[in-house]
Protein backbone atom coordinates (compact mmCIF):
# COMPACT_ATOMS: atom_id res chain seq x y z
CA UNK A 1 -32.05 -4.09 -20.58
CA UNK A 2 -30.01 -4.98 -17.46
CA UNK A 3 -28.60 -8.08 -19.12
CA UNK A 4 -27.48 -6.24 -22.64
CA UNK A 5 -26.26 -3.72 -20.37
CA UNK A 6 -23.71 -6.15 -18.16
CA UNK A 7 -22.86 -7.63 -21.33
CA UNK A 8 -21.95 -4.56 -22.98
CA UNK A 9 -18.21 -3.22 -23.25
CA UNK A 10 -19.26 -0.55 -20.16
CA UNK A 11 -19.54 -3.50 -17.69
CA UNK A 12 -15.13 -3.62 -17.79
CA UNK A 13 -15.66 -0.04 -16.58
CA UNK A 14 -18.14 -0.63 -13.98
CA UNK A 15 -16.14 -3.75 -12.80
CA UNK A 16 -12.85 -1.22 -12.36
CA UNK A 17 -15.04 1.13 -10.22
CA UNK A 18 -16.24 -1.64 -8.07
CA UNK A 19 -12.76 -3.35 -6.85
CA UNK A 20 -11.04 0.00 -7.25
CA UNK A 21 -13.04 1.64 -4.21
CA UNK A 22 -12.26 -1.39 -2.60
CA UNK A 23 -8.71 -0.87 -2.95
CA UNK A 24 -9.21 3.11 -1.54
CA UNK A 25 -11.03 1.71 1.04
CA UNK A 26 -8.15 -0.58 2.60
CA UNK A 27 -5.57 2.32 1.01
CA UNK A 28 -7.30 4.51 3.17
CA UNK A 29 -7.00 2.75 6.82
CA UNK A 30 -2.93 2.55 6.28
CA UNK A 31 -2.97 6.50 7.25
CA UNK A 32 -7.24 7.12 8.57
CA UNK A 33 -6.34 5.89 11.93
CA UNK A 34 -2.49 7.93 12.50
CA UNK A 35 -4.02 11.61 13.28
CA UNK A 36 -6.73 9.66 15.77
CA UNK A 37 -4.35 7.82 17.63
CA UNK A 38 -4.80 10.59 20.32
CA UNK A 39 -8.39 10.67 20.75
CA UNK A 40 -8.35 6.43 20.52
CA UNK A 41 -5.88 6.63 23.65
CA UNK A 42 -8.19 9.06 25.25
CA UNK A 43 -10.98 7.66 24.96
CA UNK A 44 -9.99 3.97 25.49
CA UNK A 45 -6.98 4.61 28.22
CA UNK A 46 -5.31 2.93 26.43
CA UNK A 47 -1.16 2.53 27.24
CA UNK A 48 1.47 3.61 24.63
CA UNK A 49 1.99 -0.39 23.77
CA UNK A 50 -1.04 -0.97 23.38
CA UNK A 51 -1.40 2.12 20.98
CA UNK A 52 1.47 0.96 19.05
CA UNK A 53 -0.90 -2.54 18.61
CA UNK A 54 -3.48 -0.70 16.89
CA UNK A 55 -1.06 0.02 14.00
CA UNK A 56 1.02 -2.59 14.17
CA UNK A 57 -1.73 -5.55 14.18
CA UNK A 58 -2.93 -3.64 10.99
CA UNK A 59 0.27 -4.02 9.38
CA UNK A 60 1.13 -7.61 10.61
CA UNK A 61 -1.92 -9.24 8.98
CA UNK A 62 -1.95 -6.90 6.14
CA UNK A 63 1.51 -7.55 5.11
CA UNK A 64 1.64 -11.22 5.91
CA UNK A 65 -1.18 -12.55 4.24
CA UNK A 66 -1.12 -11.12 0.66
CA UNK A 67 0.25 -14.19 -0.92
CA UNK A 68 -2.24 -15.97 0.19
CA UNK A 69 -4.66 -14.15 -0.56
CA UNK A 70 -3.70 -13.94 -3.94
CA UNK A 71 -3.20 -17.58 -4.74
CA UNK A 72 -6.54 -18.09 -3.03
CA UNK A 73 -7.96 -15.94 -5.71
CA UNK A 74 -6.42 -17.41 -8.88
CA UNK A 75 -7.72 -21.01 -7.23
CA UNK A 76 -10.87 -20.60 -5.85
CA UNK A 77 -12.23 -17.45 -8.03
CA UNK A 78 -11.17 -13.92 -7.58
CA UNK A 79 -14.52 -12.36 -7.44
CA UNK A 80 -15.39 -14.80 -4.63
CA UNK A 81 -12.60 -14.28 -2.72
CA UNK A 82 -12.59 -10.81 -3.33
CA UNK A 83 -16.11 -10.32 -1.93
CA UNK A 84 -14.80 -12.98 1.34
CA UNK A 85 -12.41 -10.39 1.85
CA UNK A 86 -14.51 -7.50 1.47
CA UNK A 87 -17.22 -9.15 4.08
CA UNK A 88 -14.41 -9.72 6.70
CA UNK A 89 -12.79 -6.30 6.33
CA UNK A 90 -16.20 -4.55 6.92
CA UNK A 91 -17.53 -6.42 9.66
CA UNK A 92 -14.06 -5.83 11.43
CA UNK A 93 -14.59 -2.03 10.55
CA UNK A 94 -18.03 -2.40 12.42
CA UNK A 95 -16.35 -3.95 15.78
CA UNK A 96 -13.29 -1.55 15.44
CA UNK A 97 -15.58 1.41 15.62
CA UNK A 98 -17.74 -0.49 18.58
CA UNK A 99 -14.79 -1.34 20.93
CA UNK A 100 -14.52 -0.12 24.35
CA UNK A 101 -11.52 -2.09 24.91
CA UNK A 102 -7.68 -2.16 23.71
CA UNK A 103 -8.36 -5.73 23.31
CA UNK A 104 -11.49 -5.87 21.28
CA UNK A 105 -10.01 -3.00 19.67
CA UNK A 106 -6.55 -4.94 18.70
CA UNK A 107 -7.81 -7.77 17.28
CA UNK A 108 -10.23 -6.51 15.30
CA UNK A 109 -7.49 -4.44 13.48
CA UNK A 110 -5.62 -7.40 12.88
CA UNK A 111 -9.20 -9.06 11.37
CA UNK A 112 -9.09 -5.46 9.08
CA UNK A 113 -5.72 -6.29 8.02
CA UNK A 114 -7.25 -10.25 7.22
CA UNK A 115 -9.47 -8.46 4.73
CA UNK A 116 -7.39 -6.25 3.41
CA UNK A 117 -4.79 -8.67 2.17
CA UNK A 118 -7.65 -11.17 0.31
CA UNK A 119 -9.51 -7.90 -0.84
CA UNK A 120 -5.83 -5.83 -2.36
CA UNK A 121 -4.08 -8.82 -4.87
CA UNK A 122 -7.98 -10.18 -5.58
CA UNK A 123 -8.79 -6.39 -6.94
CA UNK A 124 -6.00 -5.78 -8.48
CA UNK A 125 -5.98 -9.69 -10.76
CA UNK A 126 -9.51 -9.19 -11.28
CA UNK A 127 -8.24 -5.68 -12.98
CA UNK A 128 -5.49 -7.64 -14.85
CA UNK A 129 -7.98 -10.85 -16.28
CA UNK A 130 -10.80 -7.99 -17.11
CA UNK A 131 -8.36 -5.27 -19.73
CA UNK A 132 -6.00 -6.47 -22.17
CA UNK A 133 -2.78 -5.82 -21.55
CA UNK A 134 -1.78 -2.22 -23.68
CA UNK A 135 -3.06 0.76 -23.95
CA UNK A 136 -6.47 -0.16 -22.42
CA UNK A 137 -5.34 -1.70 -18.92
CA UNK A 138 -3.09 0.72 -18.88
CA UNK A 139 -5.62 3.10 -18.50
CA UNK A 140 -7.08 1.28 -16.23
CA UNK A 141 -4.44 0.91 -13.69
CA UNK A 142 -4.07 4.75 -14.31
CA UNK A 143 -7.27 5.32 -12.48
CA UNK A 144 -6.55 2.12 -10.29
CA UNK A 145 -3.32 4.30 -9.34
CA UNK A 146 -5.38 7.48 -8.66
CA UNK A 147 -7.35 5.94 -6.20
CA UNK A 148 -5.12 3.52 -4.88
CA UNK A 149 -2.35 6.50 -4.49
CA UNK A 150 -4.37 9.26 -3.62
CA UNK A 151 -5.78 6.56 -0.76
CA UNK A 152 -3.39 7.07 1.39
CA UNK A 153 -3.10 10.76 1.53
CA UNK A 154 -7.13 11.21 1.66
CA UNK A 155 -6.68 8.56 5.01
CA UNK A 156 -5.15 11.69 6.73
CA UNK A 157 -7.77 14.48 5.72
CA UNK A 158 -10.23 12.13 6.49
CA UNK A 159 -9.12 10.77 9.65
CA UNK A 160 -8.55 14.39 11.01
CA UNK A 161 -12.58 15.62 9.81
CA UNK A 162 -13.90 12.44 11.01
CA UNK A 163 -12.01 12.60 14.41
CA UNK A 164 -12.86 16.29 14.85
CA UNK A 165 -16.81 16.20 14.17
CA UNK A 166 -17.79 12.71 14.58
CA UNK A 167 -15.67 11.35 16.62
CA UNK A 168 -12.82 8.59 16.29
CA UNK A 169 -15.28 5.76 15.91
CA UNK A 170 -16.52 6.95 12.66
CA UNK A 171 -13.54 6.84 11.00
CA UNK A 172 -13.99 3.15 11.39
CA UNK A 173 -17.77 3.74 10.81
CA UNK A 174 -17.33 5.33 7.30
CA UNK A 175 -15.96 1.54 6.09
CA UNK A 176 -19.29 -0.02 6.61
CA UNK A 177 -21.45 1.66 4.05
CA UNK A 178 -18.71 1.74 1.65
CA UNK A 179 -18.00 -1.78 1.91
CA UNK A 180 -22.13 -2.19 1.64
CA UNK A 181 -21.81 -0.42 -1.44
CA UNK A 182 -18.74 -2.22 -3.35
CA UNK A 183 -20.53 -5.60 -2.08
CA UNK A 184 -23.96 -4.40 -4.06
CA UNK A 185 -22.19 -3.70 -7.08
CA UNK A 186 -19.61 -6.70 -6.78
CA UNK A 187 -21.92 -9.16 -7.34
CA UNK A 188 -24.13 -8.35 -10.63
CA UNK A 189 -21.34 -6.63 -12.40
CA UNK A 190 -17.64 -8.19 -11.43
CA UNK A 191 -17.22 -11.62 -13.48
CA UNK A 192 -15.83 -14.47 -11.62
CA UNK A 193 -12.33 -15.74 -13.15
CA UNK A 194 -10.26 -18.21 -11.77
CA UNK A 195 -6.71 -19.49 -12.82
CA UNK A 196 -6.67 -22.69 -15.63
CA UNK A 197 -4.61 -25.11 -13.41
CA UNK A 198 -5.56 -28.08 -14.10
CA UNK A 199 -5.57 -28.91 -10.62
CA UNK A 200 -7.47 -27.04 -7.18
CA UNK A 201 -4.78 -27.87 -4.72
CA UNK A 202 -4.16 -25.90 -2.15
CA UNK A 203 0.03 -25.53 -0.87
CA UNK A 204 -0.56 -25.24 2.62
CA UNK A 205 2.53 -25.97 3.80
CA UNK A 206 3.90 -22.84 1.80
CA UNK A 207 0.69 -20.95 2.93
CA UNK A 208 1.92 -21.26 6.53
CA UNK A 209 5.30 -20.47 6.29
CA UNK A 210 5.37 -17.51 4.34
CA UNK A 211 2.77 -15.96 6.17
CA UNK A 212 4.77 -17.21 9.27
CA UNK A 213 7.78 -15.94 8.16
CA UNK A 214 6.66 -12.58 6.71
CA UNK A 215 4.38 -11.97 9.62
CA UNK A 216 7.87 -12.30 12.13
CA UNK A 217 9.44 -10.10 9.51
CA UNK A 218 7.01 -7.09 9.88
CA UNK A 219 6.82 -7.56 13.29
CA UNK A 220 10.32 -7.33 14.11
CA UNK A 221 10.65 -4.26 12.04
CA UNK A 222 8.03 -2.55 13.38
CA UNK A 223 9.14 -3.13 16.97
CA UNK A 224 12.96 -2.33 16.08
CA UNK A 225 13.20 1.02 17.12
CA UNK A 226 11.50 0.97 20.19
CA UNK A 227 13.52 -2.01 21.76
CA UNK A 228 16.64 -1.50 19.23
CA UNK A 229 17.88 -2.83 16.49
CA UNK A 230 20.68 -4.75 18.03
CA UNK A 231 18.80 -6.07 20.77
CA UNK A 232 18.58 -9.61 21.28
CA UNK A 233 14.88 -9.63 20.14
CA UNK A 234 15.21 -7.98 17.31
CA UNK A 235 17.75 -10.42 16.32
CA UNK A 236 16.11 -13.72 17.38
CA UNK A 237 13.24 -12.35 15.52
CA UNK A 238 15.21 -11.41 11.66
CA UNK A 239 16.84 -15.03 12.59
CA UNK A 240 13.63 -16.75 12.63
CA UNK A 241 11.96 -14.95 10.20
CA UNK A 242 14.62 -15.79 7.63
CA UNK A 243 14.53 -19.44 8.61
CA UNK A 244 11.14 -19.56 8.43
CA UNK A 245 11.56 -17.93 4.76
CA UNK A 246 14.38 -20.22 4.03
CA UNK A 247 11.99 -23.18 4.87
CA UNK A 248 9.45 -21.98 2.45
CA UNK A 249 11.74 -20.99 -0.34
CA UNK A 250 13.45 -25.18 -0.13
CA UNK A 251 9.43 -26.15 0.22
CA UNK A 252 8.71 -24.48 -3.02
CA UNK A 253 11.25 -26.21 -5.28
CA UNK A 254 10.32 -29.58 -3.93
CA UNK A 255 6.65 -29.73 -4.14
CA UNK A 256 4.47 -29.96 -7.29
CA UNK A 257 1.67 -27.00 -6.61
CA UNK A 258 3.84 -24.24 -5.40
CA UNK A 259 1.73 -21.35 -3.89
CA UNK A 260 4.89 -19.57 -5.63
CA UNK A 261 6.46 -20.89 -8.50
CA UNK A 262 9.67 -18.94 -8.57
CA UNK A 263 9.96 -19.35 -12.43
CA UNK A 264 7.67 -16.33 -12.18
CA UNK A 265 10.44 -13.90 -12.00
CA UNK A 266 12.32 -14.43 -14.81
CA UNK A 267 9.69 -11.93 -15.96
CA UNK A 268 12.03 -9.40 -16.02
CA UNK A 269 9.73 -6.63 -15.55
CA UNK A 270 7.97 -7.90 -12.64
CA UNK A 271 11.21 -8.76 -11.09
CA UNK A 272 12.15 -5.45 -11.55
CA UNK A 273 8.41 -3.75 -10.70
CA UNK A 274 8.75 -5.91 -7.23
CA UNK A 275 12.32 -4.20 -6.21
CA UNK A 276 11.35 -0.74 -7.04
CA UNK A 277 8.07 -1.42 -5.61
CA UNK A 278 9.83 -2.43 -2.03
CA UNK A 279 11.82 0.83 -2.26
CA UNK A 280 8.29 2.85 -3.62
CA UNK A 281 6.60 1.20 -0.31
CA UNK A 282 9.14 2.36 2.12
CA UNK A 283 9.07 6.21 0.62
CA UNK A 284 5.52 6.32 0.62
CA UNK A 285 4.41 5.44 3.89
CA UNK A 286 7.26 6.70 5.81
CA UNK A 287 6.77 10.00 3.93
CA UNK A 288 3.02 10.65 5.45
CA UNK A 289 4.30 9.05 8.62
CA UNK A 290 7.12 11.52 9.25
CA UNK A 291 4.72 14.28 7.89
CA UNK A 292 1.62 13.48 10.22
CA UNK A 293 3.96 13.74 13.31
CA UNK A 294 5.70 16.95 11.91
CA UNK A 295 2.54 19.07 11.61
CA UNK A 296 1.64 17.68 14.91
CA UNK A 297 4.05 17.46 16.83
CA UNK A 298 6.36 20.85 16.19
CA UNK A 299 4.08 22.99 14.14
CA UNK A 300 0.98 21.69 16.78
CA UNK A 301 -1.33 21.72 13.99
CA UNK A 302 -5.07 20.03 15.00
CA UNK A 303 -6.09 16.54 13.53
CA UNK A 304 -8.59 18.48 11.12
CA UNK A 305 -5.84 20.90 9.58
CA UNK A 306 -3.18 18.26 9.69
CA UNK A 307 -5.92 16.51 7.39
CA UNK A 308 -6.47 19.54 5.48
CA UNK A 309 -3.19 20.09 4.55
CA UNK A 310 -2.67 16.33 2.81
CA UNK A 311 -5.39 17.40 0.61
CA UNK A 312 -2.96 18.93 -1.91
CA UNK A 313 -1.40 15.49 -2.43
CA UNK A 314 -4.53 13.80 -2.46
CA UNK A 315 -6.44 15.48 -5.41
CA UNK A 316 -2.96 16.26 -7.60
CA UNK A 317 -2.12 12.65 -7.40
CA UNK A 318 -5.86 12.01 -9.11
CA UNK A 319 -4.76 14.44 -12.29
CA UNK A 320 -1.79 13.29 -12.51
CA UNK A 321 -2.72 9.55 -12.37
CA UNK A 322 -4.00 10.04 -16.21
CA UNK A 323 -0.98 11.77 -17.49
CA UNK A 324 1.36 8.87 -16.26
CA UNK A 325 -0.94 6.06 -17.86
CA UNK A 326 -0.57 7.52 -21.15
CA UNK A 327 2.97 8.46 -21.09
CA UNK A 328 3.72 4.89 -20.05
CA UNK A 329 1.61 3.47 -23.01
CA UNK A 330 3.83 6.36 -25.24
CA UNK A 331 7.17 5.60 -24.30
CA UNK A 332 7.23 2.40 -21.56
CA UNK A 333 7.46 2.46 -18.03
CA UNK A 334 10.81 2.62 -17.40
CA UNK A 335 11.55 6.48 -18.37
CA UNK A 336 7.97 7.04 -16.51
CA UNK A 337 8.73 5.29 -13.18
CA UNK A 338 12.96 6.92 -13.16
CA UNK A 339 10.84 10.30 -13.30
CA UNK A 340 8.76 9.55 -11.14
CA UNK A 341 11.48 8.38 -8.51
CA UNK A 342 13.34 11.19 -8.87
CA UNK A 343 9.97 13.87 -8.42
CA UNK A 344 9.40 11.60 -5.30
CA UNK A 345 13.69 12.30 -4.01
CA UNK A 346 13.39 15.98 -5.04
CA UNK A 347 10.24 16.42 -2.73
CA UNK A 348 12.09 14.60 0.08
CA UNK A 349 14.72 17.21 -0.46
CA UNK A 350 12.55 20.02 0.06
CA UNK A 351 10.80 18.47 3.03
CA UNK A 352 14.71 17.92 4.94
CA UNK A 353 14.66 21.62 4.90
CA UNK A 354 11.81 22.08 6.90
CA UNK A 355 12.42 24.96 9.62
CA UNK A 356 11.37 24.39 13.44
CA UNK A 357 8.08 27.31 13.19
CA UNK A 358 7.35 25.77 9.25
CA UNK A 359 3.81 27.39 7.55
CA UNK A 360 1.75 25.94 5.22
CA UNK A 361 3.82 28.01 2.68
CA UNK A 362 6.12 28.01 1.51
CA UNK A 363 7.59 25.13 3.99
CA UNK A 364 5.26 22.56 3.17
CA UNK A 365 2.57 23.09 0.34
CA UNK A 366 5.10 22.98 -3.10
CA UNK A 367 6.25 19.60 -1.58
CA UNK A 368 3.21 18.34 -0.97
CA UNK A 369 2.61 19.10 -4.52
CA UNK A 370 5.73 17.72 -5.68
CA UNK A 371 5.34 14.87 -3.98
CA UNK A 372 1.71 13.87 -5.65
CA UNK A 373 3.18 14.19 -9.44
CA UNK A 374 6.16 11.70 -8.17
CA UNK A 375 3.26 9.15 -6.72
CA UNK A 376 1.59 9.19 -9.87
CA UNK A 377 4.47 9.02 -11.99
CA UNK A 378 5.79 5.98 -9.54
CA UNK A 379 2.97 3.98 -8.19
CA UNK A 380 1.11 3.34 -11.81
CA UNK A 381 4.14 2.22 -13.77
CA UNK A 382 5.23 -0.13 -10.91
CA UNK A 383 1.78 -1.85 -10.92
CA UNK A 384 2.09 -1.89 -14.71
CA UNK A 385 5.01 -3.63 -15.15
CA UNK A 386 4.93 -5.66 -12.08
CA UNK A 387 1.70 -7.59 -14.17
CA UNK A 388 3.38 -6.70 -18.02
CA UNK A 389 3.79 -10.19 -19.72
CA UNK A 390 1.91 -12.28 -16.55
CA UNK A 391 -0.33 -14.70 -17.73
CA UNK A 392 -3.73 -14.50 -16.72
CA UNK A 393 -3.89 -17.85 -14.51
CA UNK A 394 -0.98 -16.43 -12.12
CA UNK A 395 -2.42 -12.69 -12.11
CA UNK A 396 -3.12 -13.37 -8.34
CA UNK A 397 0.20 -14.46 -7.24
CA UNK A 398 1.85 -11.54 -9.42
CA UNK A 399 -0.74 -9.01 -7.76
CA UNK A 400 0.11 -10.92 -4.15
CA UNK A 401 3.45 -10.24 -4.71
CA UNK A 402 3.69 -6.76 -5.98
CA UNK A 403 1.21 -6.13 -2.82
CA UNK A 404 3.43 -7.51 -0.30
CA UNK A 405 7.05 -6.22 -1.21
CA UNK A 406 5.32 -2.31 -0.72
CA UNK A 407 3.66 -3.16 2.24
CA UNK A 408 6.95 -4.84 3.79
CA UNK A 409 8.85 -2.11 2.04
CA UNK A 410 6.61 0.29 4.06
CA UNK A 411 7.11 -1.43 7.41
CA UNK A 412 10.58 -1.21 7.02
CA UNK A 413 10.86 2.89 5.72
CA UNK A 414 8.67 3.67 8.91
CA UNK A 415 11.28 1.59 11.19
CA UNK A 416 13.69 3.09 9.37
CA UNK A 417 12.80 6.64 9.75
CA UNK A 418 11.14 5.90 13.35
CA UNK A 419 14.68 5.27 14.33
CA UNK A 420 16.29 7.66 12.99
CA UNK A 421 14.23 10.37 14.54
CA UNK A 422 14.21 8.97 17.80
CA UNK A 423 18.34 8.87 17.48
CA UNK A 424 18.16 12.83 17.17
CA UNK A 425 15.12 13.37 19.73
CA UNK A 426 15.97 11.24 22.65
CA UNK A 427 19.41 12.89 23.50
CA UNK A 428 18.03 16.53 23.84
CA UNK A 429 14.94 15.64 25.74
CA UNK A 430 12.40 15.87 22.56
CA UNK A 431 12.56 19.12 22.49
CA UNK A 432 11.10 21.15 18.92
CA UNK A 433 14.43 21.76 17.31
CA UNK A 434 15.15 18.13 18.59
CA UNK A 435 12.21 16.63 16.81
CA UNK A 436 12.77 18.73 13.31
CA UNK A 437 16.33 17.65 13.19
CA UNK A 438 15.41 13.97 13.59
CA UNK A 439 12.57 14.17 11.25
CA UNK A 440 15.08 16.59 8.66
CA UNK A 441 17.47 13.41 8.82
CA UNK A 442 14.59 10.70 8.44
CA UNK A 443 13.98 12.90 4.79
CA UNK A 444 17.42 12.53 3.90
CA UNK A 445 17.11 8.79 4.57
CA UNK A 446 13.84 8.65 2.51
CA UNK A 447 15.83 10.79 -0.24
CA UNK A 448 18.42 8.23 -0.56
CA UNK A 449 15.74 5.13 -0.80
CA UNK A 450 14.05 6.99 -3.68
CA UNK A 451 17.57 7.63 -5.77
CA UNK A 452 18.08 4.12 -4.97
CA UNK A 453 14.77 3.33 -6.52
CA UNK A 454 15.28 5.48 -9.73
CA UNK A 455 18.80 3.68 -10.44
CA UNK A 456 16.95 0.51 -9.99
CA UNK A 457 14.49 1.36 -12.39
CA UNK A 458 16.62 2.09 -15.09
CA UNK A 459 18.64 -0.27 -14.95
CA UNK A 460 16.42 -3.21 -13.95
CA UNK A 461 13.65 -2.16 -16.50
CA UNK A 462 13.93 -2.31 -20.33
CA UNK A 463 12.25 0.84 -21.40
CA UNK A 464 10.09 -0.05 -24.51
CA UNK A 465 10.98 -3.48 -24.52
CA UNK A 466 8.62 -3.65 -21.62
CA UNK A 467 5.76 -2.52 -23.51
CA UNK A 468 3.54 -5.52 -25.37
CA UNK A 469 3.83 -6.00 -28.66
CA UNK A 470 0.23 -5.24 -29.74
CA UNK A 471 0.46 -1.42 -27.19
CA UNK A 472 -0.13 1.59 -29.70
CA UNK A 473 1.13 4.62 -29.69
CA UNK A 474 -2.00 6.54 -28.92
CA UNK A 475 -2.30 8.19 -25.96
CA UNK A 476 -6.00 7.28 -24.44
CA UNK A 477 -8.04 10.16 -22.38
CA UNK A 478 -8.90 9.60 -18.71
């Protein structure tokens, strides 16, 4: 029974379940650990650097590493390195909840963010190889979308009734059995599939400076607005990064096994998916960053409600997720993902409005709303055309790539809007008015990424050219 059962046409299903609450999972630590930063510094006294660390060595790895992670996949098998991934990311979870020290507590963040770049491009290729491309994987990346978009606004609810009853631990804690759980199911269910090469070698050289060079990048970014953007670090630091990059990019035309073949974009929809997906990055995160500190910070809402209130976003961005899939399967993903852009600027432009003693409504709540039919309207079309037309054996790389450009995206929106708001806030002594005028000028920022991202779309994206030639029409039920 439990063999006709794998082999039947359910077992796709039960494969997209597996990796998918993998993906919330790693989703969900990019925001969990924001509303306990508090209680963390509490707790571990620690200083406001070393606070900083515990995001930031999150991010570095994270955003670094996804390349890799992804060619690792398509050589070595995707299920295999998925579960690697999942294994380090859980145990990390286990000594992140267990620290007593900024140290212990650091590095095992950056170990997290080691997992969570194999586990991210390794999910979402295994997705790719398992659906054909159409109308079925695009429903599948619908609910890949849900989860993977609603991730990140759950982090915050979660974070705040985790740090309020249990304590900030557990929000560290809560990985373990979940990561117990996708492991269980991982095995007997997810096939292994690995790239057709011809050849299992490994560009290390390429490996190195990438990861290098992208790791420099998001650390530079993430440190600009505290010690400036002109300062002399910050420059030295974009300097080497982009030699570092530069060194890798004349690497990859010489040698014979690229961990990159750059022939890969004259895909022109995942050329297209990985610009608006850099853009989509920045918007997002920034968005529940400025947020988080808003409700905090001037309305002086608790952990728990600042949680609360993110679960509007959260659950519309699941019933939405299906309505985007099969619109893009209708009419493409171009029209989709301009919509969805422009839902995403339109909520920005209510949140610039928000007033220094701001309630739940009508200040915040129809954004929040707003916001979650943009995220479904932008995040699953960019996935879909960012793998449209790949072929299976580089489904890693494309997911690697897709992967990094919104988490670098994202470091850079935060910066962005992190300096912004300190521009406005320092001056008058952080003051309330102080702090909702630099976070009302952050939105407008964040605005003006998003319209950048829904002319991109259009004009980068092809509408129903995009499409395969063998989608239909129909439009599939979630």
């Amino acid at each position: 029974m439990r063999a006709r059962f794998l082999a039947s046409e359910n077992r796709k299903w039960w494969t997209l379940g597996a990796v998918s609450f993998g993906l919330f999972m790693i989703m969900l630590d990019n925001t969990i650990v924001n509303v306990a930063l508090p209680s963390i510094q509490q707790s571990l006294g620690l200083k406001i650097s070393e606070l900083e660390w515990v995001v930031t060595g999150y991010a570095l790895t994270f955003g670094a590493l996804m390349l890799t992670g992804g060619k690792l996949g398509d050589l070595l098998g995707r299920r295999r390195i998925f579960v690697v991934g999942l294994v380090i990311f859980t145990i990390a979870s286990l000594t992140c909840g267990l620290a007593t020290s900024a140290a212990v507590l650091i590095a095992s963040r950056a170990v997290q963010g080691i997992g969570a770049a194999i586990i991210s491009p390794a999910a979402l290729s295994i997705v790719t190889t398992t659906f054909s491309e159409g109308a079925e994987r695009n429903k599948a990346l619908g609910i890949w979308g849900a989860l993977g978009g609603s991730g990140a606004a759950a982090g915050v609810l979660f974070g705040g009734i985790l740090t309020k009853y249990l304590g900030w631990e557990w929000i560290f804690f809560v990985n373990v059995p979940v990561g117990a759980l996708v492991f269980a199911l991982t095995w007997p269910i997810v096939p292994e599939s690995r790239a057709e090469l011809g050849h299992r070698r490994f560009d290390a050289a390429g490996a190195i400076t990438v990861t290098s060079g992208l790791a420099l990048l998001v650390y530079a970014i993430s440190k600009a607005p505290d010690v400036g953007w002109g300062s002399a670090r910050t420059i030295l630091l974009l300097l080497a990064s982009v030699a570092l990059l530069a060194a890798f990019t004349l690497w990859e035309l010489r040698t014979k096994a690229p961990i990159m073949p750059f022939r890969i974009f004259r895909i022109r929809s995942l050329a297209a998916a990985n610009v608006v997906g850099f853009l989509l990055g920045a918007v997002i995160f920034a968005n529940f960053f400025v947020l988080t500190l808003y409700v905090q910070q001037v309305l002086g809402w608790s952990a728990l409600k600042t949680g609360i209130t993110f679960l509007a976003t959260a659950g519309t961005t699941v019933i939405w997720a299906g309505v985007s899939q099969a619109l893009v399967t209708r009419y493409g993903t171009r029209p989709v993902l301009v919509l969805g852009m422009l839902v995403l600027a339109a909520s920005l432009g209510w949140y610039t409005q928000i007033p220094v003693g701001g309630h739940y409504w009508p200040d915040l709540l129809p954004a929040y709303i707003t916001f979650a039919l943009g995220l479904a309207f932008s995040f699953i079309p960019v996935s879909i055309a960012a793998l449209a037309q790949v072929e299976a054996h580089e489904a890693g790389l494309a997911s690697g790539l897709i992967n990094t450009n919104q988490q670098i995206g994202g470091a850079i929106g935060v910066a962005v809007a992190a300096t912004i708001f300190t521009s406005y806030a320092r001056p008058r002594h952080f003051t309330p008015a102080a702090f909702t005028t630099g976070y009302q000028h952050a939105f407008w920022a964040l605005l003006a990424i998003a319209v950048v991202g829904a002319v991109a779309a259009a004009v980068l994206l092809r509408g129903r050219a995009e499409l395969p030639a063998h989608a239909t029409a129909d439009v599939p039920a979630i």
